[in-house]
C-alpha atoms as a PDB file:
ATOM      1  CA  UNK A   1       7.622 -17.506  21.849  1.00  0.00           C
ATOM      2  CA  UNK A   2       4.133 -18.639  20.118  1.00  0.00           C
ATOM      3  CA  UNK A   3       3.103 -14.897  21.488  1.00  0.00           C
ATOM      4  CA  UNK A   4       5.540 -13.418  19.938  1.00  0.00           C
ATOM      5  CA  UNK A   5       5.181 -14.576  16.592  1.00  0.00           C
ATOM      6  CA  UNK A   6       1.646 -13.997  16.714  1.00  0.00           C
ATOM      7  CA  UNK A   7       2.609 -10.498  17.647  1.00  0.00           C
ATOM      8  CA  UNK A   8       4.995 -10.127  14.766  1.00  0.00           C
ATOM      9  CA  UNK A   9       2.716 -11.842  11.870  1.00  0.00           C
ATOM     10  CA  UNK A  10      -0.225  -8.967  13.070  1.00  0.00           C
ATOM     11  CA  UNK A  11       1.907  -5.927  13.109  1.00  0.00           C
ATOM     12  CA  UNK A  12       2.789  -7.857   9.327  1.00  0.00           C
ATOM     13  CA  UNK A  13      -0.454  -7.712   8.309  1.00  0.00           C
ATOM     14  CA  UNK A  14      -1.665  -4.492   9.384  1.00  0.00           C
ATOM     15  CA  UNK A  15       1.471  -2.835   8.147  1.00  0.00           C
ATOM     16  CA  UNK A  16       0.682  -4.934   4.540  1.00  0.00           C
ATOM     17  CA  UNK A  17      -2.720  -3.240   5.085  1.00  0.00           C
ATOM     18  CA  UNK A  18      -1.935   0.166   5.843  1.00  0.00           C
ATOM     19  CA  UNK A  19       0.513  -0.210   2.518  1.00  0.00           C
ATOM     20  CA  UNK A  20      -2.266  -1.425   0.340  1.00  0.00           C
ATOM     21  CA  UNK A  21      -4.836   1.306   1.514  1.00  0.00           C
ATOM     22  CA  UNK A  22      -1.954   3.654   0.895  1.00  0.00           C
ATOM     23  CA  UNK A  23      -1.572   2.214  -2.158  1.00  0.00           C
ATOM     24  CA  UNK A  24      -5.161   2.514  -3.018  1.00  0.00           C
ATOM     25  CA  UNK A  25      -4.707   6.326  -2.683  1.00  0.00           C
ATOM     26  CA  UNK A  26      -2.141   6.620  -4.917  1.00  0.00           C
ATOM     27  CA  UNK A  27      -4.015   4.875  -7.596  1.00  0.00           C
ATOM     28  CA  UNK A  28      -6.853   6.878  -7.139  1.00  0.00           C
ATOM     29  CA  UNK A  29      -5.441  10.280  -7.270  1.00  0.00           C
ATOM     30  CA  UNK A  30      -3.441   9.093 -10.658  1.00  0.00           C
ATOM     31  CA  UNK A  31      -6.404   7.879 -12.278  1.00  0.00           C
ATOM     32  CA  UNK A  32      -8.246  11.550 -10.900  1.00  0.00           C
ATOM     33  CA  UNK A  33      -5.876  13.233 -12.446  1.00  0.00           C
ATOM     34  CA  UNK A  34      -6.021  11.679 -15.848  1.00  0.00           C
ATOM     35  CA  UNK A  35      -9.813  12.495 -16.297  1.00  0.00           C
ATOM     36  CA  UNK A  36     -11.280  15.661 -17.899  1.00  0.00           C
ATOM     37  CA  UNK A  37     -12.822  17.298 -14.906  1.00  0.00           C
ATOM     38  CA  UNK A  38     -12.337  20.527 -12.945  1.00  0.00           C
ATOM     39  CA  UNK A  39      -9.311  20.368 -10.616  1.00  0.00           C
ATOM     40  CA  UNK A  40     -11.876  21.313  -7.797  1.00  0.00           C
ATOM     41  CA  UNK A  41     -13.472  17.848  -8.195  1.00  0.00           C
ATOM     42  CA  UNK A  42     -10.186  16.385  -8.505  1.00  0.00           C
ATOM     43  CA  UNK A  43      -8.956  17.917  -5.292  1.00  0.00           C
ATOM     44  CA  UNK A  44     -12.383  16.930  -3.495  1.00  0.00           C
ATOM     45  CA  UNK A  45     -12.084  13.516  -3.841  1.00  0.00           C
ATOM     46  CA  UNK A  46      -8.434  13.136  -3.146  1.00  0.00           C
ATOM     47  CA  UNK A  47      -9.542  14.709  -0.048  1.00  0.00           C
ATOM     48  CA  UNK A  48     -12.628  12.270   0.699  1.00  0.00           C
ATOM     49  CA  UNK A  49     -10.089   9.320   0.431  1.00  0.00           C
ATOM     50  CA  UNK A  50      -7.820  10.831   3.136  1.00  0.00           C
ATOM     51  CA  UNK A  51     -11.146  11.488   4.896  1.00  0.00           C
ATOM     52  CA  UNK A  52     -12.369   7.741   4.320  1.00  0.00           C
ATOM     53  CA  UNK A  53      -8.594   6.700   5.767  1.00  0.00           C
ATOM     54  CA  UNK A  54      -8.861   8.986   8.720  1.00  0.00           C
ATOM     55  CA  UNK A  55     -12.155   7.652  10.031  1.00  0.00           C
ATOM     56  CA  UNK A  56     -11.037   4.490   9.863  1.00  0.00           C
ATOM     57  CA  UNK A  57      -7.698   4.962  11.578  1.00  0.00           C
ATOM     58  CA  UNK A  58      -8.832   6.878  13.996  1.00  0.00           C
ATOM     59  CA  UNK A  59     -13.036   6.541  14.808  1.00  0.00           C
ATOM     60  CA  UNK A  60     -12.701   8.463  18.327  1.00  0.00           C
ATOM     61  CA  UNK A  61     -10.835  11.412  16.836  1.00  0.00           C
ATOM     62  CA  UNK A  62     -12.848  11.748  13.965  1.00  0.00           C
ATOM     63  CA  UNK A  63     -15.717  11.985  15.965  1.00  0.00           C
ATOM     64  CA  UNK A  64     -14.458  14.191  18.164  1.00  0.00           C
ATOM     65  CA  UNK A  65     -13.558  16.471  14.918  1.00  0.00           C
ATOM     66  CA  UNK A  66     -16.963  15.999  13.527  1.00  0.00           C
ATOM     67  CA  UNK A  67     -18.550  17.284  16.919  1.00  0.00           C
ATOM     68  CA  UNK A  68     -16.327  20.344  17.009  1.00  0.00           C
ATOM     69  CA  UNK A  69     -17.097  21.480  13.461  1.00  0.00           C
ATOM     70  CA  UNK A  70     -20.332  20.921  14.245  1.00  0.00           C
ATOM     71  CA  UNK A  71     -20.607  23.022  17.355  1.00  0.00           C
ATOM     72  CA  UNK A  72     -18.478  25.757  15.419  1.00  0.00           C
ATOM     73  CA  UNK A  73     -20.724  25.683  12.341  1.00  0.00           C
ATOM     74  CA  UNK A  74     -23.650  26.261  15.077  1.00  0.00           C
ATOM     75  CA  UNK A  75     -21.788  29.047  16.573  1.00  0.00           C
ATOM     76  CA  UNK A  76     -21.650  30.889  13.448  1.00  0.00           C
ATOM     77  CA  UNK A  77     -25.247  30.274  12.888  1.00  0.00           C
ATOM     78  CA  UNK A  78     -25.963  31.897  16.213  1.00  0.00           C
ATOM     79  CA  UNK A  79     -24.355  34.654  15.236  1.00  0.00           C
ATOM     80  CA  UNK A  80     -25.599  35.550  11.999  1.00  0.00           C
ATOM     81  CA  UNK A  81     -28.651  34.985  12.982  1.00  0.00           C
ATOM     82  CA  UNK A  82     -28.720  37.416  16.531  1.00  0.00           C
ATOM     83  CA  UNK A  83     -26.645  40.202  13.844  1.00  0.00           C
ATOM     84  CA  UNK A  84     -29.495  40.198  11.622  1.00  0.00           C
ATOM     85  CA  UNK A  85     -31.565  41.457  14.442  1.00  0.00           C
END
């Protein structure tokens, strides 16, 4: 039974967690949207939060993610550079 409420008070917290980081977001794209900047900046740093929250989450798949675009953008690079030649 002590197990159990262990079990239950943790999945409390990390769901009061996930909530506040949510809520975090929120904030920060209202506030980003009240300032006098381009909406490209805007949109950029909504996106780094979701970013920031994904790596976090999820540290294996982000890596993973970061590899492949990396091995992609080195692809490309390949292939400029041998059709310049």
């Amino acid at each position: 039974m002590t197990e159990k409420l262990k079990k239950d008070a943790n999945d409390l917290i990390d769901a009061g967690r996930d909530a506040v980081r949510d809520g975090e977001n929120v904030v920060g794209d209202a506030v980003d949207d009240t300032r006098d900047e381009p909406v490209v900046v805007r949109e950029a740093r909504k996106v780094g939060r979701r970013v920031d929250q994904y790596r976090e989450d999820y540290p294996t798949a982000f890596g993973v993610a970061v590899g492949a675009v990396a091995v992609a953008l080195v692809g490309v690079l390949v292939g400029v550079i041998a059709g310049r030649r």
